[in-house]
PDB file of N, CA and C in Angstrom:
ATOM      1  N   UNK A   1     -44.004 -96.266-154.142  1.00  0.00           N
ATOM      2  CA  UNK A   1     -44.076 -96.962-152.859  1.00  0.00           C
ATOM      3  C   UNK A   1     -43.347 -96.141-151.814  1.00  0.00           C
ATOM      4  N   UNK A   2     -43.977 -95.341-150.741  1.00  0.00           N
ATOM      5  CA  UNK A   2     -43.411 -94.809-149.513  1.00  0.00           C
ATOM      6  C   UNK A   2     -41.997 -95.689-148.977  1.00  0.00           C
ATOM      7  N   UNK A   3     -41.251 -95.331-148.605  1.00  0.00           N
ATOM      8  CA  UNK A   3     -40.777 -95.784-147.499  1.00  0.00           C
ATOM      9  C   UNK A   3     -41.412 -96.203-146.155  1.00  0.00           C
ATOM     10  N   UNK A   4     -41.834 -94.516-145.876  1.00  0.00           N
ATOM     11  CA  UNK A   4     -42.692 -94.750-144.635  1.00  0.00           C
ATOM     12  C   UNK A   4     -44.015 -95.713-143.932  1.00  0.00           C
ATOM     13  N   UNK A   5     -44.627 -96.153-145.242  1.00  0.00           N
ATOM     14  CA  UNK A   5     -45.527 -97.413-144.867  1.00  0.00           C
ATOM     15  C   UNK A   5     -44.992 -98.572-144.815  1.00  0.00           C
ATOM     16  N   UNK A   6     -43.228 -99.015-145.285  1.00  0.00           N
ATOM     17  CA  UNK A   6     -42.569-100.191-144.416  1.00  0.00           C
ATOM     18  C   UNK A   6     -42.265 -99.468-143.491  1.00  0.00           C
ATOM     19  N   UNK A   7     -41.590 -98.950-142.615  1.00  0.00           N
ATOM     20  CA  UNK A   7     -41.425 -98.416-141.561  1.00  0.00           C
ATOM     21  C   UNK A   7     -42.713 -98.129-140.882  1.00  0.00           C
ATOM     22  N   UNK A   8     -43.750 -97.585-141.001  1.00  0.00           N
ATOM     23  CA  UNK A   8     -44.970 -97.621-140.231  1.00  0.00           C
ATOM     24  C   UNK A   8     -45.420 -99.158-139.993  1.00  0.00           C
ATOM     25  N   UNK A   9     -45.231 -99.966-140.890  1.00  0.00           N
ATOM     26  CA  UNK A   9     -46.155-101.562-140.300  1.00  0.00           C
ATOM     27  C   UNK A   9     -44.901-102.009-139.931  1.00  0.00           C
ATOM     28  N   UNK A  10     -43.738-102.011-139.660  1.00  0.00           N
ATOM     29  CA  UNK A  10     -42.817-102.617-138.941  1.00  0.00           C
ATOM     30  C   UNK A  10     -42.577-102.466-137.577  1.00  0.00           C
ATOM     31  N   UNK A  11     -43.850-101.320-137.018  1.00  0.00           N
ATOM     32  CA  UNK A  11     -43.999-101.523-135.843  1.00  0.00           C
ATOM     33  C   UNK A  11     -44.944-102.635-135.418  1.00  0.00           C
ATOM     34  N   UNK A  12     -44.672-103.545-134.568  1.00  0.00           N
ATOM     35  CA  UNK A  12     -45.618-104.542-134.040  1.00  0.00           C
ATOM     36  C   UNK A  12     -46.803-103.694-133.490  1.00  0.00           C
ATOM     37  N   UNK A  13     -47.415-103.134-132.681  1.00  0.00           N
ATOM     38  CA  UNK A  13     -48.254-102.785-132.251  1.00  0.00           C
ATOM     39  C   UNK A  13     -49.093-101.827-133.262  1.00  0.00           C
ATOM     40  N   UNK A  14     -48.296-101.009-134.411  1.00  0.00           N
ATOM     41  CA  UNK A  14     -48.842-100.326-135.892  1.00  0.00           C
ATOM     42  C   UNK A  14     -49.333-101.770-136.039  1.00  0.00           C
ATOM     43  N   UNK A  15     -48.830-103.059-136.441  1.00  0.00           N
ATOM     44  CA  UNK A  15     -49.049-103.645-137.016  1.00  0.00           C
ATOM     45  C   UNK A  15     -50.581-104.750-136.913  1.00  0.00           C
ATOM     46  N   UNK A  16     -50.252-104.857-135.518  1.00  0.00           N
ATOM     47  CA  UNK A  16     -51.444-105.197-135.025  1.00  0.00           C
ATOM     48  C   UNK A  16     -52.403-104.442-135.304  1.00  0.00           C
ATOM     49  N   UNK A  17     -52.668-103.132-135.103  1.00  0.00           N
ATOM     50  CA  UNK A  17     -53.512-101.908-135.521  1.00  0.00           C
ATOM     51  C   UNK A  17     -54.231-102.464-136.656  1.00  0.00           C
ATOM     52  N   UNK A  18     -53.354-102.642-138.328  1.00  0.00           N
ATOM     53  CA  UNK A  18     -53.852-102.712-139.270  1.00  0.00           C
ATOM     54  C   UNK A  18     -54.358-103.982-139.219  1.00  0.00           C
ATOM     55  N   UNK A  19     -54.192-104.640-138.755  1.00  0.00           N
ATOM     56  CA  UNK A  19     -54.786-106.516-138.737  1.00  0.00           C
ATOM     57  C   UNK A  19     -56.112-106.489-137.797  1.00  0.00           C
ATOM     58  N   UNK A  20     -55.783-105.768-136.877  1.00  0.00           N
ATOM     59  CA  UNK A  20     -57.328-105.431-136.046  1.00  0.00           C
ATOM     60  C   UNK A  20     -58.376-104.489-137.398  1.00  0.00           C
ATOM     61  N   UNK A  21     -58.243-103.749-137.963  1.00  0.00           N
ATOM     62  CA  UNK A  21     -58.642-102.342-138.980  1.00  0.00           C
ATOM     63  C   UNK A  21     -58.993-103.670-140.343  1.00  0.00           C
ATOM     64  N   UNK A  22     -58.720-104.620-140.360  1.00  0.00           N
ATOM     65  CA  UNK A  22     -58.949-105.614-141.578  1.00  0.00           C
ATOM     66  C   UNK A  22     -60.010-106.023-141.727  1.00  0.00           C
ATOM     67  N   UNK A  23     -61.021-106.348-140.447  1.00  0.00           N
ATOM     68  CA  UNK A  23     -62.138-106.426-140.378  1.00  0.00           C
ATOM     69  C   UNK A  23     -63.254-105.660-140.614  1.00  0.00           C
ATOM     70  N   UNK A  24     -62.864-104.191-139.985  1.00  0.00           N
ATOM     71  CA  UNK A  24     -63.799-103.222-139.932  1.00  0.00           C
ATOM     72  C   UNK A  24     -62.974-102.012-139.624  1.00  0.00           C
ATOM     73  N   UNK A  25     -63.965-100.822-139.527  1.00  0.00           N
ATOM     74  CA  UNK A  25     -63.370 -99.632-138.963  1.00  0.00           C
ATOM     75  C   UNK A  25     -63.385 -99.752-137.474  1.00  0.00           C
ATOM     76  N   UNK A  26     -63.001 -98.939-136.853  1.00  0.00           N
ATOM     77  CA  UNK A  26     -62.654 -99.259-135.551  1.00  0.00           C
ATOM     78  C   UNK A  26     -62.407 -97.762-134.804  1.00  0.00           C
ATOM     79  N   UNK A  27     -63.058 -97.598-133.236  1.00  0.00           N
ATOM     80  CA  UNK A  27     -62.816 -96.476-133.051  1.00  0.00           C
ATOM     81  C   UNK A  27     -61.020 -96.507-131.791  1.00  0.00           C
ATOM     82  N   UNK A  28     -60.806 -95.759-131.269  1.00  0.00           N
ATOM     83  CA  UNK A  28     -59.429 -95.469-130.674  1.00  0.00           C
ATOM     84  C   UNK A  28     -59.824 -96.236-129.602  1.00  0.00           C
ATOM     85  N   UNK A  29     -61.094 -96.093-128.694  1.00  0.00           N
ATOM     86  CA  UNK A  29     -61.094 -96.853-127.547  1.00  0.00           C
ATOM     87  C   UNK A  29     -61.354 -98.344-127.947  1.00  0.00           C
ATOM     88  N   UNK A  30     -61.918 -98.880-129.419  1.00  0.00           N
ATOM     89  CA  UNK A  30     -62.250-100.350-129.470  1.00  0.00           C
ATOM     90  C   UNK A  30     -60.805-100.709-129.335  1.00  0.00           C
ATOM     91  N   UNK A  31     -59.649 -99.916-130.082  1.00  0.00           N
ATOM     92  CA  UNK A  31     -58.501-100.440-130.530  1.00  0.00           C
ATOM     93  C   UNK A  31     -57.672-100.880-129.213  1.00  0.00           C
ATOM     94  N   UNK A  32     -57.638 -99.786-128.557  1.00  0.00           N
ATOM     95  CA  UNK A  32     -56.892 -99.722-127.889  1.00  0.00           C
ATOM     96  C   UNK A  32     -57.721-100.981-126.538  1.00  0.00           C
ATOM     97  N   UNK A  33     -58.818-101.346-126.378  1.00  0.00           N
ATOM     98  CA  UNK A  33     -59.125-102.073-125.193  1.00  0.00           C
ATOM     99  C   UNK A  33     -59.318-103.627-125.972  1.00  0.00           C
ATOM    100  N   UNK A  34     -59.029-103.500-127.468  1.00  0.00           N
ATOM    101  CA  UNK A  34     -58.715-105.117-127.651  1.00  0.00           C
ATOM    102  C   UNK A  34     -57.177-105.356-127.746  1.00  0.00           C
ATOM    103  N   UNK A  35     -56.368-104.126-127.889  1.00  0.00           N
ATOM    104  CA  UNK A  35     -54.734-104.780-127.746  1.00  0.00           C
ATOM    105  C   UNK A  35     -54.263-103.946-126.532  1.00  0.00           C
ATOM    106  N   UNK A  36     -55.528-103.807-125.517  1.00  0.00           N
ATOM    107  CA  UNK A  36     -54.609-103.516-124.157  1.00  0.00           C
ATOM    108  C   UNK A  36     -53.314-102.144-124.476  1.00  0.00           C
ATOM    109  N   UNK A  37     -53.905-101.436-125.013  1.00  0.00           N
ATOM    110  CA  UNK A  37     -52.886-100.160-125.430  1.00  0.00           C
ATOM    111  C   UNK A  37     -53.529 -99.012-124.523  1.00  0.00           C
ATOM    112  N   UNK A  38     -52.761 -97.758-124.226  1.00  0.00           N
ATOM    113  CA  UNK A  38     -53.153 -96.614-123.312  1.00  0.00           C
ATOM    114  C   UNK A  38     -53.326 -95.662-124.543  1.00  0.00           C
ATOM    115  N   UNK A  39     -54.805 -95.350-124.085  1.00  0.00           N
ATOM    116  CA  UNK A  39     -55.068 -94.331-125.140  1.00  0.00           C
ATOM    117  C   UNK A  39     -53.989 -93.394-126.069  1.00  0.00           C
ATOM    118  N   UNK A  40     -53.528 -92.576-125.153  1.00  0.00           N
ATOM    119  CA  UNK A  40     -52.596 -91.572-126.068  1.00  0.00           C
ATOM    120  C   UNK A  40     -51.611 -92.677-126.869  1.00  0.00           C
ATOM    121  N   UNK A  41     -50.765 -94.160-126.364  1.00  0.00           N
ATOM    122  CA  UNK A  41     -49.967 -94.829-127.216  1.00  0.00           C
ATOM    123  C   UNK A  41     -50.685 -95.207-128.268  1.00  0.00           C
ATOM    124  N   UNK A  42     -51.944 -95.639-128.634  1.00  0.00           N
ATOM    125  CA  UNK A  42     -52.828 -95.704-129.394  1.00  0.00           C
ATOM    126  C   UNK A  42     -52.870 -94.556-131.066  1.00  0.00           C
ATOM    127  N   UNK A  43     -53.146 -93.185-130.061  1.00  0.00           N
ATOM    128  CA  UNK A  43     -53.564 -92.591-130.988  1.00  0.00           C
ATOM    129  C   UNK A  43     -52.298 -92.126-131.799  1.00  0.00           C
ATOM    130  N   UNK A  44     -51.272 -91.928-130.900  1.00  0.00           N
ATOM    131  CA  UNK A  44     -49.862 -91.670-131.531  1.00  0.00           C
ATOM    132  C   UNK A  44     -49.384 -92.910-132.789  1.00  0.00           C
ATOM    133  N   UNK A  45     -49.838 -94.296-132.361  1.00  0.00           N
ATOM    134  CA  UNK A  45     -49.276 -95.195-133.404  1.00  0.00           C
ATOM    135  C   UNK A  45     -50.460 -94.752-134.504  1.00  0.00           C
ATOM    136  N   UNK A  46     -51.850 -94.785-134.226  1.00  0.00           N
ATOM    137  CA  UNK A  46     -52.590 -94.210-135.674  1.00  0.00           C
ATOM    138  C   UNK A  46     -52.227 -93.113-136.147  1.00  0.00           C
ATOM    139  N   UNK A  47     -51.818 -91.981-135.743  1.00  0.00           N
ATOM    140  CA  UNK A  47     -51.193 -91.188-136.284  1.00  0.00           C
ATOM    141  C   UNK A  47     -50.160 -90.837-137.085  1.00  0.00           C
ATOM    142  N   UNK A  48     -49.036 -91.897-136.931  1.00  0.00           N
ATOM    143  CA  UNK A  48     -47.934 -92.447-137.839  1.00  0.00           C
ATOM    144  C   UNK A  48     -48.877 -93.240-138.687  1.00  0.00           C
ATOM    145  N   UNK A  49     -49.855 -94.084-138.731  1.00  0.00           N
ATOM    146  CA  UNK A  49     -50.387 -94.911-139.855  1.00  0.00           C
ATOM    147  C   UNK A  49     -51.172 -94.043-141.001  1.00  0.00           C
ATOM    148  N   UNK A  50     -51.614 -93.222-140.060  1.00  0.00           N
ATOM    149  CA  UNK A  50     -52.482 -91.861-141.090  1.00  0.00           C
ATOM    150  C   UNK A  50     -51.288 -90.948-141.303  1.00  0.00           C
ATOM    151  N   UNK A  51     -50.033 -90.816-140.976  1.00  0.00           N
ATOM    152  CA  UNK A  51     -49.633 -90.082-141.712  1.00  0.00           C
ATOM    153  C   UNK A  51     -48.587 -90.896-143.134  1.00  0.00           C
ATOM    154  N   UNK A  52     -48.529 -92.474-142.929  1.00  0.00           N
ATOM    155  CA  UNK A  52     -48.040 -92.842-144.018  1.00  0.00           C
ATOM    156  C   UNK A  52     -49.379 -93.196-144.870  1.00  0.00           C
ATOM    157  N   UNK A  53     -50.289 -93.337-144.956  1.00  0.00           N
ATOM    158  CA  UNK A  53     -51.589 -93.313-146.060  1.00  0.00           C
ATOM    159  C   UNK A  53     -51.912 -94.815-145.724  1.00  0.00           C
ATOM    160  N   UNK A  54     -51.648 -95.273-144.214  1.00  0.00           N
ATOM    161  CA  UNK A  54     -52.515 -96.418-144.506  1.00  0.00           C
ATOM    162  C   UNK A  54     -54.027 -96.257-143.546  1.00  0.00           C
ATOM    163  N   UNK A  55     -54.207 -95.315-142.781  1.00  0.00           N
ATOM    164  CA  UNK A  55     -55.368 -95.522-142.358  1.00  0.00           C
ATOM    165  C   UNK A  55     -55.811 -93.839-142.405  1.00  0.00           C
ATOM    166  N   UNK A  56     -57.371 -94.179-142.451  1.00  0.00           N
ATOM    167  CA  UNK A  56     -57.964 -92.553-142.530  1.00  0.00           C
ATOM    168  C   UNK A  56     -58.840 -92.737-141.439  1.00  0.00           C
ATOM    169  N   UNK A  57     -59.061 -91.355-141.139  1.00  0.00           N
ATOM    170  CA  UNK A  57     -59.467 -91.021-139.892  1.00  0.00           C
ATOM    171  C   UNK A  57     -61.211 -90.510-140.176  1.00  0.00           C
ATOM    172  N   UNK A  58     -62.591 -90.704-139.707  1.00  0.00           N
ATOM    173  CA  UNK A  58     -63.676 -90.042-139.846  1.00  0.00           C
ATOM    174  C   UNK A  58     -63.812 -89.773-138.017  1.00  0.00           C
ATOM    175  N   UNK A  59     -64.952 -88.632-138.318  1.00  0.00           N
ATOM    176  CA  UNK A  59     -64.919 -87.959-136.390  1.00  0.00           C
ATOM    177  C   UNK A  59     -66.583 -88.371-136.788  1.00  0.00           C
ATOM    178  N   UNK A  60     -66.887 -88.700-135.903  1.00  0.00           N
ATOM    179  CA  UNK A  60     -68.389 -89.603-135.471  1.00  0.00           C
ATOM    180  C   UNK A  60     -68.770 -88.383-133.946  1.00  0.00           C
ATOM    181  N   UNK A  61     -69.366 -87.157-133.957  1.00  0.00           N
ATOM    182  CA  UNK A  61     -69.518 -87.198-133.007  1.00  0.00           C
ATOM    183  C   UNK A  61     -68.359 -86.488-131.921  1.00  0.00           C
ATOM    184  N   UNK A  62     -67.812 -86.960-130.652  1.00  0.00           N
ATOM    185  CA  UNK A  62     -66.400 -87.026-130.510  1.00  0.00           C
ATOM    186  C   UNK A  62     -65.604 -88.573-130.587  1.00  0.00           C
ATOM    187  N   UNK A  63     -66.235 -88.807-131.094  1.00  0.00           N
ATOM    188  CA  UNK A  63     -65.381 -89.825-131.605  1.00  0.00           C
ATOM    189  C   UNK A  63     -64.616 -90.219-132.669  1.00  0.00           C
ATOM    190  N   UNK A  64     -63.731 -90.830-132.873  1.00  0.00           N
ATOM    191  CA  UNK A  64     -62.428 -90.641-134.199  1.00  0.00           C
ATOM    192  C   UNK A  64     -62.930 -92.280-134.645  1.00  0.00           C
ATOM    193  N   UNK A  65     -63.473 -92.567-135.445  1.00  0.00           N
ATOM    194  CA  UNK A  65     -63.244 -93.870-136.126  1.00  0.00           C
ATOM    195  C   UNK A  65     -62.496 -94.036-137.188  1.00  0.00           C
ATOM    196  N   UNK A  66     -61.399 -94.861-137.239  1.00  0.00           N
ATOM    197  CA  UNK A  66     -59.880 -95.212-138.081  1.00  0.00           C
ATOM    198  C   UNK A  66     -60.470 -96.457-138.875  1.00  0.00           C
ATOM    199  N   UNK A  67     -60.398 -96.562-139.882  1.00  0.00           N
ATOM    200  CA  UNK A  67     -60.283 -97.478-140.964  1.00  0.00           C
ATOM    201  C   UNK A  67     -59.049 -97.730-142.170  1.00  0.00           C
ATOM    202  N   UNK A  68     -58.704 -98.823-142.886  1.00  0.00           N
ATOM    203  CA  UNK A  68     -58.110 -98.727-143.881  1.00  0.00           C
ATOM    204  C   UNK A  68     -57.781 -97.939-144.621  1.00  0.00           C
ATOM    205  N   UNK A  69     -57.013 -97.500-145.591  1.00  0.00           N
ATOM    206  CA  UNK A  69     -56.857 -96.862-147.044  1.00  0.00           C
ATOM    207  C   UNK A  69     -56.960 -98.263-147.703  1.00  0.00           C
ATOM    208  N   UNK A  70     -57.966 -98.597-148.751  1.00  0.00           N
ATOM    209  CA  UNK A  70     -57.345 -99.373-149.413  1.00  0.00           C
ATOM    210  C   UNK A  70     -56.384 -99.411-150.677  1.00  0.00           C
ATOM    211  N   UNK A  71     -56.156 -98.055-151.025  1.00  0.00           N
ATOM    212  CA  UNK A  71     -55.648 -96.891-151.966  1.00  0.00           C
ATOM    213  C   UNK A  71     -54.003 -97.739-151.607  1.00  0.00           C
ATOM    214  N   UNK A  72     -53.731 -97.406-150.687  1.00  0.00           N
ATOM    215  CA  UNK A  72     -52.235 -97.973-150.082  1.00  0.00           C
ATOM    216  C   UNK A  72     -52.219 -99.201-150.078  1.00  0.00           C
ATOM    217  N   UNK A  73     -52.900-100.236-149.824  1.00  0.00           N
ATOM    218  CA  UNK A  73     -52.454-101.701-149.912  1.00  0.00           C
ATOM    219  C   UNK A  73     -52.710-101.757-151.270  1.00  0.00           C
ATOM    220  N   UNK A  74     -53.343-101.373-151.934  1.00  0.00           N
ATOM    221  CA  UNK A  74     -53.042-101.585-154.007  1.00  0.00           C
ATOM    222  C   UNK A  74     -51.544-101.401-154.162  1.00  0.00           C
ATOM    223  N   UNK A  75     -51.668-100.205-153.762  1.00  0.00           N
ATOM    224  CA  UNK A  75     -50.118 -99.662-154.283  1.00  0.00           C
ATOM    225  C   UNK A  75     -49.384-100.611-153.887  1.00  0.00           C
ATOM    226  N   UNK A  76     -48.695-101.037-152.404  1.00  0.00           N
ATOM    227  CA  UNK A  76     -48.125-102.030-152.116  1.00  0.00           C
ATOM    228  C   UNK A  76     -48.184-103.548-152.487  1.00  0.00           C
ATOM    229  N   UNK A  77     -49.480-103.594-153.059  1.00  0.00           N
ATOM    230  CA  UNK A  77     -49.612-105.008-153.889  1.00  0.00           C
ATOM    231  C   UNK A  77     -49.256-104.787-155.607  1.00  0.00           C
ATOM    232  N   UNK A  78     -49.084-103.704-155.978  1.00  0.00           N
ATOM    233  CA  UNK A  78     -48.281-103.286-157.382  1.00  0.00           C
ATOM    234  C   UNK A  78     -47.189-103.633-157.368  1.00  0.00           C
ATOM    235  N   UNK A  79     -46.448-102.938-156.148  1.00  0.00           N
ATOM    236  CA  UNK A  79     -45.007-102.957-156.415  1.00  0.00           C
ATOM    237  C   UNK A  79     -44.095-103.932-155.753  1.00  0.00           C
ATOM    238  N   UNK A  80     -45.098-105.052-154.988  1.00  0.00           N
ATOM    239  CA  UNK A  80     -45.013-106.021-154.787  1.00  0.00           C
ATOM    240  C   UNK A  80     -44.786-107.021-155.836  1.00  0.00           C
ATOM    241  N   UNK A  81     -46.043-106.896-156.655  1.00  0.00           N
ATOM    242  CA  UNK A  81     -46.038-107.704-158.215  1.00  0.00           C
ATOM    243  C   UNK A  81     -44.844-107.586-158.825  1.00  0.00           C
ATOM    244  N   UNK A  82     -44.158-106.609-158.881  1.00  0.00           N
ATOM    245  CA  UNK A  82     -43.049-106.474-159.714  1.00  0.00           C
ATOM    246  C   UNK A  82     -42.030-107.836-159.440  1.00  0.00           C
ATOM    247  N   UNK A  83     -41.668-107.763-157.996  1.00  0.00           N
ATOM    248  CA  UNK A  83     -41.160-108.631-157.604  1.00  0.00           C
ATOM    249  C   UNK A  83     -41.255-110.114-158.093  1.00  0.00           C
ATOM    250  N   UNK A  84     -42.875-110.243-157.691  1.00  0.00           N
ATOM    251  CA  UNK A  84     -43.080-111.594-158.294  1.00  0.00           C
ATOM    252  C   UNK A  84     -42.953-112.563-159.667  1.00  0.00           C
ATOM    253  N   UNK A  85     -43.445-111.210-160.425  1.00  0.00           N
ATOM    254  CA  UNK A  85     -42.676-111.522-161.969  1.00  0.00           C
ATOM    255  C   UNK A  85     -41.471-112.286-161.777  1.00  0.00           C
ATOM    256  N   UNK A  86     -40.802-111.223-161.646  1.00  0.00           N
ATOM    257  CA  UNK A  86     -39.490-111.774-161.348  1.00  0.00           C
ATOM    258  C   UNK A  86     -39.347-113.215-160.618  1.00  0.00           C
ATOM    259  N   UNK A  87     -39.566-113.269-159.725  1.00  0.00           N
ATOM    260  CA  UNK A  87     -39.349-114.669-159.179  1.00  0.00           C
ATOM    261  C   UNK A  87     -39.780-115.669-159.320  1.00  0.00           C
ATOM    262  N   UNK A  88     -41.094-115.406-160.557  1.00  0.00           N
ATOM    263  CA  UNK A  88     -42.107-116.382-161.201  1.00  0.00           C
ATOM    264  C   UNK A  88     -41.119-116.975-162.485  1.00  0.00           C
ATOM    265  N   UNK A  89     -40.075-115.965-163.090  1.00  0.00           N
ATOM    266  CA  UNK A  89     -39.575-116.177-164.286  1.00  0.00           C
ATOM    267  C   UNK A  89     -38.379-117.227-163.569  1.00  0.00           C
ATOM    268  N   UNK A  90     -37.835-116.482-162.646  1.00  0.00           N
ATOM    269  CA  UNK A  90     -36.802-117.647-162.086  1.00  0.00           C
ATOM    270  C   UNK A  90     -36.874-119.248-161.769  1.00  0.00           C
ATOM    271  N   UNK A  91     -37.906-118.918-161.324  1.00  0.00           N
ATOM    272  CA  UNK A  91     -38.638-120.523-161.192  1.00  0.00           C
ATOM    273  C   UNK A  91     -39.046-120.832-162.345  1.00  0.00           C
ATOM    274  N   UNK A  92     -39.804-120.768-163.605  1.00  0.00           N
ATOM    275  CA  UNK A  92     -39.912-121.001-164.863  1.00  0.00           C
ATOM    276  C   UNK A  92     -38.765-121.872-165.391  1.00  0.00           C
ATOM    277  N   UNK A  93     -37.688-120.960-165.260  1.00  0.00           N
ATOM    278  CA  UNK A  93     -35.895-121.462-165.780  1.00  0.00           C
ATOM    279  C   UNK A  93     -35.648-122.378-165.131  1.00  0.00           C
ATOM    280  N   UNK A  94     -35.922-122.561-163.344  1.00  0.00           N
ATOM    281  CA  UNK A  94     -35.060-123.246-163.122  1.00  0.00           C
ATOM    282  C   UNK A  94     -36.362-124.744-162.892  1.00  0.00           C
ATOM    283  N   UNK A  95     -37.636-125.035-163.433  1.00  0.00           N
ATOM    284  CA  UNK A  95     -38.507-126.022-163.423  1.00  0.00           C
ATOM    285  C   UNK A  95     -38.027-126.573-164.997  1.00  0.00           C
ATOM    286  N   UNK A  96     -37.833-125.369-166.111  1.00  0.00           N
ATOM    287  CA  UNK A  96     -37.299-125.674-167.506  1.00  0.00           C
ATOM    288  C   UNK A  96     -35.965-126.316-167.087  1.00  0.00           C
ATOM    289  N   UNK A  97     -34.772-126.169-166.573  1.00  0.00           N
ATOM    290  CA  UNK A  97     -33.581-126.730-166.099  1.00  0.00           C
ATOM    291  C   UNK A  97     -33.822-127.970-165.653  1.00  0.00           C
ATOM    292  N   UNK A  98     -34.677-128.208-164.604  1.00  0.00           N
ATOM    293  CA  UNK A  98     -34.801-129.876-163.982  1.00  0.00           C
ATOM    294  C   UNK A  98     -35.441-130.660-164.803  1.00  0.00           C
ATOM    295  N   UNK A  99     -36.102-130.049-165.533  1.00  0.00           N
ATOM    296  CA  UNK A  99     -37.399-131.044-166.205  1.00  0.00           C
ATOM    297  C   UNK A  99     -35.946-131.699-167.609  1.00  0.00           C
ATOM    298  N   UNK A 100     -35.388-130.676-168.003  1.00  0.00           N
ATOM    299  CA  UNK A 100     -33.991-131.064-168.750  1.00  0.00           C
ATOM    300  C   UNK A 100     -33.385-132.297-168.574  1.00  0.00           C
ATOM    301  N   UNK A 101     -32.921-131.941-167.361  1.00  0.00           N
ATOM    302  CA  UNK A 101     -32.014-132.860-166.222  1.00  0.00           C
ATOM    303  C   UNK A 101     -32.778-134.063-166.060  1.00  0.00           C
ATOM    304  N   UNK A 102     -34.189-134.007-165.684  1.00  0.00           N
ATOM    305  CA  UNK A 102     -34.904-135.496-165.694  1.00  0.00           C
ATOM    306  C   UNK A 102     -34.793-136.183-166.799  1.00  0.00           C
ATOM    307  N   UNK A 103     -34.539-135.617-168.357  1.00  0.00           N
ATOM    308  CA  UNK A 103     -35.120-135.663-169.266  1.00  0.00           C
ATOM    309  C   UNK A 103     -33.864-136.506-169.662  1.00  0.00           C
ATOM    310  N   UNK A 104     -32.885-136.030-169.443  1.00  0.00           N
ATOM    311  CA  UNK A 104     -31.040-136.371-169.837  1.00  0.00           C
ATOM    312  C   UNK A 104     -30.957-137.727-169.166  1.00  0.00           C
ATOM    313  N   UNK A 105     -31.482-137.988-167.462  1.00  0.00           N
ATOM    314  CA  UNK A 105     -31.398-138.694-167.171  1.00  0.00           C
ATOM    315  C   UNK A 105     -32.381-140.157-167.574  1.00  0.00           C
ATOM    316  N   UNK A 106     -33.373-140.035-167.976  1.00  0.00           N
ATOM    317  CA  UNK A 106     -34.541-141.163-168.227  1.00  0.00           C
ATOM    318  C   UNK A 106     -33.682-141.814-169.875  1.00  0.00           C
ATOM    319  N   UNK A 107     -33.100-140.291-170.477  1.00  0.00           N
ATOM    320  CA  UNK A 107     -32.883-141.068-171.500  1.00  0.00           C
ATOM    321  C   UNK A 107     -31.314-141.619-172.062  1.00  0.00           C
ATOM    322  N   UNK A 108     -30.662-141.440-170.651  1.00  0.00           N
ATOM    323  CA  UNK A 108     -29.443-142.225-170.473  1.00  0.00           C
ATOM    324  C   UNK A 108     -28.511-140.980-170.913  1.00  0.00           C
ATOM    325  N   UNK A 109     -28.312-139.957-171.999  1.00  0.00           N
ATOM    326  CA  UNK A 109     -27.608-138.906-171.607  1.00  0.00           C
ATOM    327  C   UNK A 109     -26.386-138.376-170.789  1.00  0.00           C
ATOM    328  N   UNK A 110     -27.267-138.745-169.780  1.00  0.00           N
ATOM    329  CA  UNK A 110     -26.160-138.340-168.212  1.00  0.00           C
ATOM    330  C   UNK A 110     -25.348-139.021-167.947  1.00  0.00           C
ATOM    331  N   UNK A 111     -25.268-140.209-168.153  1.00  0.00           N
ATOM    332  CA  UNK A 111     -24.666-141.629-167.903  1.00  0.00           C
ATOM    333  C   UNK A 111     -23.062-141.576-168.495  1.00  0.00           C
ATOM    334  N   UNK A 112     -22.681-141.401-167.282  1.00  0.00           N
ATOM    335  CA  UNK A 112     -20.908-141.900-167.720  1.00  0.00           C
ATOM    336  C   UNK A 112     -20.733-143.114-167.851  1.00  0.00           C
ATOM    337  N   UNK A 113     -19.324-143.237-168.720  1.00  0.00           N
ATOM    338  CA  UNK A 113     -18.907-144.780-169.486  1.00  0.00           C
ATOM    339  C   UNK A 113     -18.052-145.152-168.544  1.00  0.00           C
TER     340      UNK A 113
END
């Protein structure tokens, strides 16, 4: 997992980029005249996105059309997963813990004299 692709979508306007790019490919002037961006700020934020591996670039012509990697959101949904394990097992323990606790309580258990 890069660094640089959290740091590349932690820009708001990168970020918007890839949420606009979710739909379809997209060329520099669609991008930039649906989030009101000035060309060159445009191509400079795709340029940080293509250089962390989340978007690739095809030339149409003179035109640059930017699309996804979906190569990079796998990866980031891998090492994402890891996480979740984890926090799937925690919750496991602590649903096994209450269901205990209900269990102590229904059957008097808990009950001080």
């Amino acid at each position: 997992m890069k660094t640089t692709m959290w740091s590349a979508l932690a820009e708001p306007n990168r970020l918007q980029i890839v949420e606009l790019l979710r739909s379809g490919p997209l060329s520099v002037g669609e991008i930039t005249e649906r989030l009101g961006l000035r060309q060159p700020q445009a191509s400079k934020h795709l340029r940080v996105l293509s250089d962390a591996g989340i978007v690739e670039v095809h030339a149409v012509a003179n035109r640059r059309i930017y699309k996804l990697r979906q190569q990079a959101f796998q990866e980031m949904d891998l090492w994402l997963d890891s996480f979740r394990r984890v926090w799937d097992e925690k919750f496991d323990r602590l649903d096994d813990y209450l269901q205990e606790l209900q269990k102590r309580r229904s059957t008097g258990e808990d009950q001080r004299s």
